[in-house]
N, C-alpha and C. Protein backbone atom coordinates (compact mmCIF):
# COMPACT_ATOMS: atom_id res chain seq x y z
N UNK A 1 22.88 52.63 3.19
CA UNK A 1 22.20 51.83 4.18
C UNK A 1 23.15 50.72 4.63
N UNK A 2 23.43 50.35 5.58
CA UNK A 2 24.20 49.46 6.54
C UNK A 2 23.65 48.26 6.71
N UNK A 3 24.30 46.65 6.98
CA UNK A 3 23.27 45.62 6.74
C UNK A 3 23.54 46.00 8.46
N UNK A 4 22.15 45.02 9.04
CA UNK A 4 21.99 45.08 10.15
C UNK A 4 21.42 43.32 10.54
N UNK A 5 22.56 43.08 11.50
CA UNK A 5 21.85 41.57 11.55
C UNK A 5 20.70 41.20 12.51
N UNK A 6 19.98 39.90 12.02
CA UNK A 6 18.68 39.49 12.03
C UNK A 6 18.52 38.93 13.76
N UNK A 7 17.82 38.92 13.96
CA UNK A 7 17.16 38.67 15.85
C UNK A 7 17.81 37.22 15.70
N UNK A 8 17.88 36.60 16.25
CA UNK A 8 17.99 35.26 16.86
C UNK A 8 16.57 34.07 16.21
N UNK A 9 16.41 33.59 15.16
CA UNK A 9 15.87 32.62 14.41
C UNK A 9 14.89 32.23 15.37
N UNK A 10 13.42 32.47 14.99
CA UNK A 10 12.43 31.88 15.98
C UNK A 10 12.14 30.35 15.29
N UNK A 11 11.21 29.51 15.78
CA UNK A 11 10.79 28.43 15.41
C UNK A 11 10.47 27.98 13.75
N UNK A 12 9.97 29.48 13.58
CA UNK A 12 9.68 29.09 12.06
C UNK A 12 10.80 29.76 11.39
N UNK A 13 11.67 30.16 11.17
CA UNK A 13 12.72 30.53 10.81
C UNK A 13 13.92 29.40 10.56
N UNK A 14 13.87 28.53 11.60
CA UNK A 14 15.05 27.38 11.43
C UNK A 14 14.56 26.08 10.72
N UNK A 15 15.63 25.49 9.96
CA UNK A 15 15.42 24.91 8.67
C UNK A 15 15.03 23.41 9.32
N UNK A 16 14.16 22.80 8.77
CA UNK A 16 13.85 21.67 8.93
C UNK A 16 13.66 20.48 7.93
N UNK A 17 14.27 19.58 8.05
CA UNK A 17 13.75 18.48 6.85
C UNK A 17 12.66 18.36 6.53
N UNK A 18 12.46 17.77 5.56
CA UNK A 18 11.05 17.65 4.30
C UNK A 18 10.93 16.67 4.26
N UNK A 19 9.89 16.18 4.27
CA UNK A 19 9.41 14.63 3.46
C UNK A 19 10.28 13.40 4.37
N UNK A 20 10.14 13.98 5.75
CA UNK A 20 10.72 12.86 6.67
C UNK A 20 9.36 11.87 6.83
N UNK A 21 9.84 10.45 6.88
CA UNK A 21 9.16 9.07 7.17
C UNK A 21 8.37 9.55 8.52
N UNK A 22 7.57 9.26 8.22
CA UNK A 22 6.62 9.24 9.76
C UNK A 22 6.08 7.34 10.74
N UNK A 23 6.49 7.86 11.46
CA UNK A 23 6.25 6.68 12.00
C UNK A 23 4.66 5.77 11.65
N UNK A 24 4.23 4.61 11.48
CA UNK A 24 3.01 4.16 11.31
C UNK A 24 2.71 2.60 11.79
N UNK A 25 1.54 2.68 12.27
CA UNK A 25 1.01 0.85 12.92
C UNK A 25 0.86 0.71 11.64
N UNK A 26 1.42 -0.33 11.63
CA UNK A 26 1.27 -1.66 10.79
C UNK A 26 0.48 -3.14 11.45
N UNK A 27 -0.24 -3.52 10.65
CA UNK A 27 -0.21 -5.50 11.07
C UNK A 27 -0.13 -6.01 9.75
N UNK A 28 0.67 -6.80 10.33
CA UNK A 28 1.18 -7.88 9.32
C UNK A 28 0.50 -8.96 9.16
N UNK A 29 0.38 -9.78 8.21
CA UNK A 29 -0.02 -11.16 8.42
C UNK A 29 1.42 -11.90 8.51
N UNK A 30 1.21 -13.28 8.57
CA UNK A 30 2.64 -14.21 8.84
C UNK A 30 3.65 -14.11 8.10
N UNK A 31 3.35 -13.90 6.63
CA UNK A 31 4.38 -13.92 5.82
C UNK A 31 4.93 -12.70 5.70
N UNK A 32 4.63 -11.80 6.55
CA UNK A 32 5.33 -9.89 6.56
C UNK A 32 4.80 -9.02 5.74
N UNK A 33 3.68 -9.62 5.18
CA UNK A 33 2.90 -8.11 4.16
C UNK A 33 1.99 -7.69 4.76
N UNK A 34 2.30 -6.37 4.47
CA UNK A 34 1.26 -5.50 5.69
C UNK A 34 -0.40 -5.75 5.32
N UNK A 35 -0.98 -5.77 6.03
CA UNK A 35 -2.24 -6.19 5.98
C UNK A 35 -3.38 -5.15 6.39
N UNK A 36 -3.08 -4.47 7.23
CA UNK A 36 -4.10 -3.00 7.95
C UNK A 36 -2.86 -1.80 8.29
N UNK A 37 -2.85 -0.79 7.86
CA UNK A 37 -2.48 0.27 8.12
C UNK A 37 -3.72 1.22 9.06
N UNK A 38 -2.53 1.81 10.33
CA UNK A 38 -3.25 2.65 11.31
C UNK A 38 -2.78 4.05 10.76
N UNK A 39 -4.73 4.78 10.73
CA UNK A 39 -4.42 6.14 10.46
C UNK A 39 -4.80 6.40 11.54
N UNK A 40 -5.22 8.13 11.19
CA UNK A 40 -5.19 9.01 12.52
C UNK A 40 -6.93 8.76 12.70
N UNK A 41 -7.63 8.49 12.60
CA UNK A 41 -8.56 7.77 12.86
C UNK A 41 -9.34 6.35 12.77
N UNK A 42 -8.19 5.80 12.46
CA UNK A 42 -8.95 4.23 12.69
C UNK A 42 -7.48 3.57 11.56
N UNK A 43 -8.10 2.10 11.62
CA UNK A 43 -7.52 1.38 10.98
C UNK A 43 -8.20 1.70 9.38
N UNK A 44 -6.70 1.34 8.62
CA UNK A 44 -7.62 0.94 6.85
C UNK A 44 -7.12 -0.50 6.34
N UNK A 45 -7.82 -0.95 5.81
CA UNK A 45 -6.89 -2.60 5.14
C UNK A 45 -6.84 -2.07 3.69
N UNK A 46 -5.85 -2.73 3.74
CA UNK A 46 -5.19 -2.71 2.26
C UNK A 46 -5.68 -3.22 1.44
N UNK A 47 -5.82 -2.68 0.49
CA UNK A 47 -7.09 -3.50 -0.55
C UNK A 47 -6.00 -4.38 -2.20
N UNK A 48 -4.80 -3.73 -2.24
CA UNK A 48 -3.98 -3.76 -3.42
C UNK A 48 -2.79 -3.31 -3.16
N UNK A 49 -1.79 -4.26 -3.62
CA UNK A 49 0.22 -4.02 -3.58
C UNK A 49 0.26 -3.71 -4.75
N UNK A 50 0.59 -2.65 -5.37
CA UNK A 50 1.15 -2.06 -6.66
C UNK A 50 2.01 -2.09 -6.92
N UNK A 51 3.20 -2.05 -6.57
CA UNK A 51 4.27 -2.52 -6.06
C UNK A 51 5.00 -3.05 -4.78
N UNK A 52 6.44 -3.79 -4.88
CA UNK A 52 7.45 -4.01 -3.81
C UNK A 52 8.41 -3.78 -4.23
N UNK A 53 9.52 -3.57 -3.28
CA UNK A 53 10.98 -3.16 -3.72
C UNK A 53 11.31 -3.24 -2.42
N UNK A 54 12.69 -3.43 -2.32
CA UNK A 54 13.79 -3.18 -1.24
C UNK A 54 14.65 -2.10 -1.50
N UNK A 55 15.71 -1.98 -0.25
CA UNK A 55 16.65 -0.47 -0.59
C UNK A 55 17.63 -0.95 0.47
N UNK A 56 19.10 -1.52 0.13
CA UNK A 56 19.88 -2.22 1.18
C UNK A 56 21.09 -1.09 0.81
N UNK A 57 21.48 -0.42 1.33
CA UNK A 57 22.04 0.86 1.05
C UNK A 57 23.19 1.46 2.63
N UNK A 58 24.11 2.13 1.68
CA UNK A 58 25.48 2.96 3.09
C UNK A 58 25.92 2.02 4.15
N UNK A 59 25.90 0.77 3.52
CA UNK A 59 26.91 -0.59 4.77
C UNK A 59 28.12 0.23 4.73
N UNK A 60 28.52 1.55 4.33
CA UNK A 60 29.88 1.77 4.57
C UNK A 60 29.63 2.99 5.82
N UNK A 61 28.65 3.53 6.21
CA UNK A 61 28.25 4.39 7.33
C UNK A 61 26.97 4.01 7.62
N UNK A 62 25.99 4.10 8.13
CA UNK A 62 25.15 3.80 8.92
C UNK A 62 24.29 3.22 7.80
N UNK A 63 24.20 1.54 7.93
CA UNK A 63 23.47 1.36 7.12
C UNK A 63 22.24 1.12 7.06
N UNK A 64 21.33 0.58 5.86
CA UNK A 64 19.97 1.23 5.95
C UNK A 64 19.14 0.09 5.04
N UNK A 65 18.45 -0.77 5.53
CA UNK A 65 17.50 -1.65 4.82
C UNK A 65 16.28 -1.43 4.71
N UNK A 66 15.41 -1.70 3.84
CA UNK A 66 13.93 -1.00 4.36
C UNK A 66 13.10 -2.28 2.84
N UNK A 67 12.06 -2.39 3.54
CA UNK A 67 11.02 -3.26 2.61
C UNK A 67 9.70 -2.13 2.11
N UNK A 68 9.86 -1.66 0.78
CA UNK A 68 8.69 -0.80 0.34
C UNK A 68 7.57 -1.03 0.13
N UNK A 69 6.75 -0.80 -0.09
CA UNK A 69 5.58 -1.48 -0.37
C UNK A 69 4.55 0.20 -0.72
N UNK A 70 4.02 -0.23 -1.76
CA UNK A 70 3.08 0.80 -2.75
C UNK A 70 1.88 0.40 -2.92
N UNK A 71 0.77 0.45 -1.45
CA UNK A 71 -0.30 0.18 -1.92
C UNK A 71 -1.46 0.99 -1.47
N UNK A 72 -2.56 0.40 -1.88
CA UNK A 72 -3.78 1.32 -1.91
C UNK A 72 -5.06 0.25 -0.87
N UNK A 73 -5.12 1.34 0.29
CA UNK A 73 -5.90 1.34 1.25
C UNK A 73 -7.65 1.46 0.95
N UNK A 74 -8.47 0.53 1.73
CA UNK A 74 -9.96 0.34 1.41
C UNK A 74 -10.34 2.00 1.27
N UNK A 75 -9.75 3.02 1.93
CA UNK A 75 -10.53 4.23 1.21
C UNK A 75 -9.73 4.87 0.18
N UNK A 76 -9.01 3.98 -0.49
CA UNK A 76 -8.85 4.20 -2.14
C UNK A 76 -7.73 5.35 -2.14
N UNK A 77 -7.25 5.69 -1.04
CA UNK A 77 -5.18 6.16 -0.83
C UNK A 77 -4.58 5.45 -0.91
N UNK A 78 -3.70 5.93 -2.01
CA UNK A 78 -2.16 5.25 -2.45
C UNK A 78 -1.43 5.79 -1.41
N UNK A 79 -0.40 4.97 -1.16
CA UNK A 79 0.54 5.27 -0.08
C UNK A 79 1.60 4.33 0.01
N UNK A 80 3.28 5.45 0.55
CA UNK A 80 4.36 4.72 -0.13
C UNK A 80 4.34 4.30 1.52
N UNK A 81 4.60 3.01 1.78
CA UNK A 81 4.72 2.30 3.62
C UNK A 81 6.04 1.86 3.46
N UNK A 82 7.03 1.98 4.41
CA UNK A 82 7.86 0.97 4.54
C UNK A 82 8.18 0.44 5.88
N UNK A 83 8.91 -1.04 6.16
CA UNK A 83 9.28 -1.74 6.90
C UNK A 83 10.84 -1.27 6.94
N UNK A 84 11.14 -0.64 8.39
CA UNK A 84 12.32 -0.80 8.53
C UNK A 84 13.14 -2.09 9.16
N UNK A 85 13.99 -3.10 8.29
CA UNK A 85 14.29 -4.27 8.21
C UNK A 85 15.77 -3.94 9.89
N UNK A 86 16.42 -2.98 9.78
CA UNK A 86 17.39 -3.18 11.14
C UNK A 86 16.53 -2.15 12.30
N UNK A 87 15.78 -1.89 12.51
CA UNK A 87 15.18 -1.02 13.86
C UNK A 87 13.68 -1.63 13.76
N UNK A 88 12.95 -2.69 12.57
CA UNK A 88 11.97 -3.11 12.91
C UNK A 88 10.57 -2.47 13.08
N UNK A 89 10.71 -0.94 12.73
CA UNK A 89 9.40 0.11 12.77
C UNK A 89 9.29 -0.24 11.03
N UNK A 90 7.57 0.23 11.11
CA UNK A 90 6.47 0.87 9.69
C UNK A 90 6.85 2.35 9.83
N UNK A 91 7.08 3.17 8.54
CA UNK A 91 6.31 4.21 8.47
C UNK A 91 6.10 4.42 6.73
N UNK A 92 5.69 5.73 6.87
CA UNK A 92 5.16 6.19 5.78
C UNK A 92 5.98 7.00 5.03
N UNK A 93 5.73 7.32 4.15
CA UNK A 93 6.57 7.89 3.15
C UNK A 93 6.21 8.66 1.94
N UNK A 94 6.25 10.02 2.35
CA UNK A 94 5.47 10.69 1.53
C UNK A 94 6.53 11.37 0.48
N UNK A 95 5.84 11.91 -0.47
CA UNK A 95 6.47 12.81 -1.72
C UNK A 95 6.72 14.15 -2.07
């Protein structure tokens, strides 16, 4: 049997990243902790910070700051949020 090569890669065939940040509304209160996270149907407020952390990272190629934050929303989802500190967007950050 002879290999025979494959059609031209349709949509689901070509490789795509995983566990990319999704963009997300944030409001803040004054001092920069997020205060209401926007889902896909409404706002949730944050009920609890479980954690914080930063990530100041690759100043030698494109570098990358971000403010984490690990908390749990009034309908009781944990969720990893971050603040991007040089482009200024929220998103989310899943596992």
């Amino acid at each position: 049997m002879f290999w025979k090569p494959r059609e031209p890669a349709d949509e689901a065939d070509k490789i795509r990243l995983l566990n990319q940040p999704r963009p997300l509304t944030v409001e803040a209160d004054e001092s920069g902790l997020p205060r209401w996270i926007g889902a896909g149907d409404g706002q949730r407020r944050i009920t609890e910070f479980v954690d914080v952390w930063r990530i100041d990272d690759e100043w030698w190629r494109t570098e990358i700051s971000r403010r984490y934050f690990l908390v749990v929303s009034e309908d009781g989802v944990t969720r990893t949020i971050f603040q991007d500190l040089i482009g200024e967007g929220w998103y989310e950050q899943q596992y």
